[in-house]
N, C-alpha and C. Protein backbone atom coordinates (compact mmCIF):
# COMPACT_ATOMS: atom_id res chain seq x y z
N UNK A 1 11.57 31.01 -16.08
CA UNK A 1 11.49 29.99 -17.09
C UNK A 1 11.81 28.63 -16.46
N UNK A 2 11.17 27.99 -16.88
CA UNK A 2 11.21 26.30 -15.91
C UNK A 2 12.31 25.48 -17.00
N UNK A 3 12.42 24.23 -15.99
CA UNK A 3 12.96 23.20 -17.23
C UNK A 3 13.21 22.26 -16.66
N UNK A 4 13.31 21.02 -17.60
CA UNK A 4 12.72 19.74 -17.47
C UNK A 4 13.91 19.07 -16.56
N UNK A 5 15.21 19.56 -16.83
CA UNK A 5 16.19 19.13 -15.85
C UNK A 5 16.32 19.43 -14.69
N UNK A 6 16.79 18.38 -13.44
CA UNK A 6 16.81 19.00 -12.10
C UNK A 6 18.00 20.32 -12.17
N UNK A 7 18.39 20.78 -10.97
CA UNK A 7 19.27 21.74 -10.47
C UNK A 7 19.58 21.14 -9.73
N UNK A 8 21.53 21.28 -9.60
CA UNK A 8 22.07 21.60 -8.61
C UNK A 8 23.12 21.94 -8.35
N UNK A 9 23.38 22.47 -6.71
CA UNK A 9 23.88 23.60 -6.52
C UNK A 9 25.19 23.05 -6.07
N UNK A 10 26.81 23.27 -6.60
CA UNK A 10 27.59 22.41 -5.44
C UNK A 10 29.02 24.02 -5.76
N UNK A 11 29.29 23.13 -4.23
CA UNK A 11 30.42 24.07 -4.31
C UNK A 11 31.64 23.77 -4.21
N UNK A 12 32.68 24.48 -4.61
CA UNK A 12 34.16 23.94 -5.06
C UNK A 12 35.09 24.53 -4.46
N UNK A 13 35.91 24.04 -3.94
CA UNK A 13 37.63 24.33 -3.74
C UNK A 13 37.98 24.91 -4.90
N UNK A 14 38.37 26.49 -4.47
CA UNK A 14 39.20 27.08 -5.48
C UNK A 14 39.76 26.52 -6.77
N UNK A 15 41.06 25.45 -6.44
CA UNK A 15 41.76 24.95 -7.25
C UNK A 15 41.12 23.82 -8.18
N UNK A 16 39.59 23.29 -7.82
CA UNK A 16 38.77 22.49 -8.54
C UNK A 16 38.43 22.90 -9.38
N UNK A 17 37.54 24.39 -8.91
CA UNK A 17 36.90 25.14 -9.66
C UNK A 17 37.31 25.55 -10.98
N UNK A 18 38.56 25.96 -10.94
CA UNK A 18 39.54 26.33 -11.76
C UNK A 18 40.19 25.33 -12.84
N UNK A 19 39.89 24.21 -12.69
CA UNK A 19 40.53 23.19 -13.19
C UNK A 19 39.14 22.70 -13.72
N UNK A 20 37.85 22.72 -13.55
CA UNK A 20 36.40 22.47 -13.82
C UNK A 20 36.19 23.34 -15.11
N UNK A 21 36.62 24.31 -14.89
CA UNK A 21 36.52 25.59 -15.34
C UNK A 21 37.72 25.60 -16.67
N UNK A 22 38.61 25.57 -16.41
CA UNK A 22 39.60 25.38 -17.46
C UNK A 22 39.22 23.86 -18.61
N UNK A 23 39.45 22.70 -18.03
CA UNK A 23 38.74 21.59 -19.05
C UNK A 23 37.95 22.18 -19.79
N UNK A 24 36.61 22.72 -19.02
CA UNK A 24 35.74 23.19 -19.81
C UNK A 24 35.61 23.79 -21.17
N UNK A 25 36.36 24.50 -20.36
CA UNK A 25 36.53 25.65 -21.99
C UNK A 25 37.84 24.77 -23.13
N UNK A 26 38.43 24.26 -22.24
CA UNK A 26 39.28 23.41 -23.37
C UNK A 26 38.51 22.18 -24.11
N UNK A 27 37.44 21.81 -23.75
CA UNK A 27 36.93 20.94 -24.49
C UNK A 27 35.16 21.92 -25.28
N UNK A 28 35.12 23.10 -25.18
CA UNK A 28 34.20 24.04 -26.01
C UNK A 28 33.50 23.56 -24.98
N UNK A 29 32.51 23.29 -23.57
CA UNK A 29 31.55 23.11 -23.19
C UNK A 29 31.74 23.97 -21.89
N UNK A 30 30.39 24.63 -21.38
CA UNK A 30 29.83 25.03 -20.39
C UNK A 30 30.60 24.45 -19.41
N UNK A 31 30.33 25.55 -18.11
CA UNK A 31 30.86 24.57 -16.87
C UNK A 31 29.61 23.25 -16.60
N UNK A 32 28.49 23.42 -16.88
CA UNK A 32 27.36 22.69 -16.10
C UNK A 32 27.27 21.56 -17.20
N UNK A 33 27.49 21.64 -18.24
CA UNK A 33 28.06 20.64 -19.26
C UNK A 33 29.12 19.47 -18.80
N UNK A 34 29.96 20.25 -18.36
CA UNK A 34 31.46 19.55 -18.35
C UNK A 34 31.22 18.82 -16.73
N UNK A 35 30.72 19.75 -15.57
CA UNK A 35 30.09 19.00 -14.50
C UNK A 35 29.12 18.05 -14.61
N UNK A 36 28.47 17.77 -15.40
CA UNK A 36 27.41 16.73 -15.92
C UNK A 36 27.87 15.69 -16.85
N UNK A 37 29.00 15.92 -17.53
CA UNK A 37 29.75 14.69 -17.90
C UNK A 37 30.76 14.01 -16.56
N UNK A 38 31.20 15.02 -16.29
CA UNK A 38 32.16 14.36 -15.04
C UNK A 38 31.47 13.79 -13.96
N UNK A 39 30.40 13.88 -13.89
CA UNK A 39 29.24 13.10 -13.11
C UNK A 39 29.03 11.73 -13.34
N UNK A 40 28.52 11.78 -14.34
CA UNK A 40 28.16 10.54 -15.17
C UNK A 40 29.72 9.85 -15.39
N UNK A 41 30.75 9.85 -15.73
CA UNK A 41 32.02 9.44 -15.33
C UNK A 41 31.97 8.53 -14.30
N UNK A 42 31.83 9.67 -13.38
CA UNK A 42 31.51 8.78 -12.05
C UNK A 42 30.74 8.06 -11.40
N UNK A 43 29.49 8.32 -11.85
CA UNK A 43 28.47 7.52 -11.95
C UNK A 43 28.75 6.18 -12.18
N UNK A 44 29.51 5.63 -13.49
CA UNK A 44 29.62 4.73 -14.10
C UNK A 44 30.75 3.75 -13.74
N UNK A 45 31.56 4.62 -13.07
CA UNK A 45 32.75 3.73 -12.59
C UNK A 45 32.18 3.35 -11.07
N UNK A 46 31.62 3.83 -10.71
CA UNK A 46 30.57 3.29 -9.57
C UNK A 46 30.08 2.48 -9.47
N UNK A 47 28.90 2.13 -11.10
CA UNK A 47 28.39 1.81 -10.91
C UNK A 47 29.21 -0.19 -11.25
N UNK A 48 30.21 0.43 -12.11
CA UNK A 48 31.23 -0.82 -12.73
C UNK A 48 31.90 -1.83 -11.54
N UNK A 49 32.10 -0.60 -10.32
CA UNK A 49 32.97 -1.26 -8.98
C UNK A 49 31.71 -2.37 -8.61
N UNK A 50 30.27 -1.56 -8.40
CA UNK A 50 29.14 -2.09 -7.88
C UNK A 50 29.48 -3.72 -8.48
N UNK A 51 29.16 -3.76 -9.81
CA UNK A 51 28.51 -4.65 -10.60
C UNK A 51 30.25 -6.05 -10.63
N UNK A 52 31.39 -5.51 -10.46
CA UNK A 52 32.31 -6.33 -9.97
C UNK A 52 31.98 -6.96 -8.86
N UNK A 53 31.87 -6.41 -7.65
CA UNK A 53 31.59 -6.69 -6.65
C UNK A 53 30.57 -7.82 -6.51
N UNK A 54 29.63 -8.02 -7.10
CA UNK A 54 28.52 -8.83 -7.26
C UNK A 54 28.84 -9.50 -7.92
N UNK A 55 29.59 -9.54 -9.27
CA UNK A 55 30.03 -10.74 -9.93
C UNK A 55 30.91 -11.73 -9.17
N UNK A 56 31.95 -10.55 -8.08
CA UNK A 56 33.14 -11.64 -7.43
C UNK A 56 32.29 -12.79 -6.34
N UNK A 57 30.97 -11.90 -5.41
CA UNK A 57 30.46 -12.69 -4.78
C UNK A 57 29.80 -13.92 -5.45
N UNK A 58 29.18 -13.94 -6.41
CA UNK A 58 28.19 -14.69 -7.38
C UNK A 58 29.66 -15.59 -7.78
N UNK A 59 31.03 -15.93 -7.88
CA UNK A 59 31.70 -16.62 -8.36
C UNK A 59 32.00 -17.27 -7.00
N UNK A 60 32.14 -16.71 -5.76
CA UNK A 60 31.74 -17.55 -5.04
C UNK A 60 31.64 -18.72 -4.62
N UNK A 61 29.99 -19.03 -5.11
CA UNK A 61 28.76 -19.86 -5.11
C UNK A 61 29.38 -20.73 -6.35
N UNK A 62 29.37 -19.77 -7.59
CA UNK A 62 29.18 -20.80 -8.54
C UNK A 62 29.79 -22.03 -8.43
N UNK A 63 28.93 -23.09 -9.34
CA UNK A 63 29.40 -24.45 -9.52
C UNK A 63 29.16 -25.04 -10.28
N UNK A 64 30.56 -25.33 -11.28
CA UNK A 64 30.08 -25.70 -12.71
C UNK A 64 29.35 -26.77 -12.75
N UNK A 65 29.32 -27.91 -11.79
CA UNK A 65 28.78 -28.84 -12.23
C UNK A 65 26.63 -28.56 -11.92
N UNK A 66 26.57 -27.27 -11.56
CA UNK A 66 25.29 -27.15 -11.55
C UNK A 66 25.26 -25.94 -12.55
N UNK A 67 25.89 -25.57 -13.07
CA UNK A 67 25.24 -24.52 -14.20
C UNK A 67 24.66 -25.55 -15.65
N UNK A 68 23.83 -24.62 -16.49
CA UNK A 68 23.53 -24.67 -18.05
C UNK A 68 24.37 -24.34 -18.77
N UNK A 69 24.53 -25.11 -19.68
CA UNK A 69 24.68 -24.72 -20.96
C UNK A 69 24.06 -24.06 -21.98
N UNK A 70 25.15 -23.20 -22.99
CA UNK A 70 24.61 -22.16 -23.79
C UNK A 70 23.27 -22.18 -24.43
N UNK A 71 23.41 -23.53 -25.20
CA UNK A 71 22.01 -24.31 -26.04
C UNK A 71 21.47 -24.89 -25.11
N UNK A 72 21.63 -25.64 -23.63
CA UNK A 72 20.09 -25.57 -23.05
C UNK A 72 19.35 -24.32 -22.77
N UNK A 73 20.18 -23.33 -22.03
CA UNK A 73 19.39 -22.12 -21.87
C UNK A 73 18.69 -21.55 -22.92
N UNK A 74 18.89 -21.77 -24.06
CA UNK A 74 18.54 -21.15 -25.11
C UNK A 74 17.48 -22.40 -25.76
N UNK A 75 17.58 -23.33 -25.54
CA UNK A 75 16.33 -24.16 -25.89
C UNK A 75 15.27 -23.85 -24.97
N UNK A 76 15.71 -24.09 -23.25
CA UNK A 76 14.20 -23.71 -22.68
C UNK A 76 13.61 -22.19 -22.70
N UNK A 77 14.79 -21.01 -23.08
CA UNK A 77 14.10 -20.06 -23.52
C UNK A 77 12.74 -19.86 -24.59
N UNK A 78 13.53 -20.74 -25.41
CA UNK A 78 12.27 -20.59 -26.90
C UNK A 78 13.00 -19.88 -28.04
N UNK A 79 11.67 -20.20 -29.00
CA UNK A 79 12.17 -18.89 -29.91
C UNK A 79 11.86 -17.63 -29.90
């Protein structure tokens, strides 16, 4: 039987496993459930460090006396 989600295969330290394994069932979900939220977890705080990182460089540069304002940007946007 096929399916639309990838696979994959990882493997665990005993005491992970067990602790993967325990959450799991303490929160009613599958192990591959509970590994697929804890993914995305991490995913996101990843992706949050990423997107800091780029803001600290981009502050940088900045310089107020060359930025826009709220209502110009939004005038030369349009409606």
């Amino acid at each position: 039987m096929g399916t639309k989600h990838p696979r994959v295969m990882v493997v665990l330290e005993s005491p992970l496993y067990r602790w993967v394994r325990r959450t799991a069932k303490s929160d009613g979900l599958s192990l591959s459930m509970k590994l697929r939220d804890l993914v995305r977890e991490a995913y996101e705080s990843y992706e949050d460090r990423y997107w800091s990182r780029v803001g600290e460089q981009r502050l940088k540069t900045f310089k107020r006396s060359e930025s826009l304002s709220h209502d110009v940007v939004w005038k030369k946007a349009g409606p």
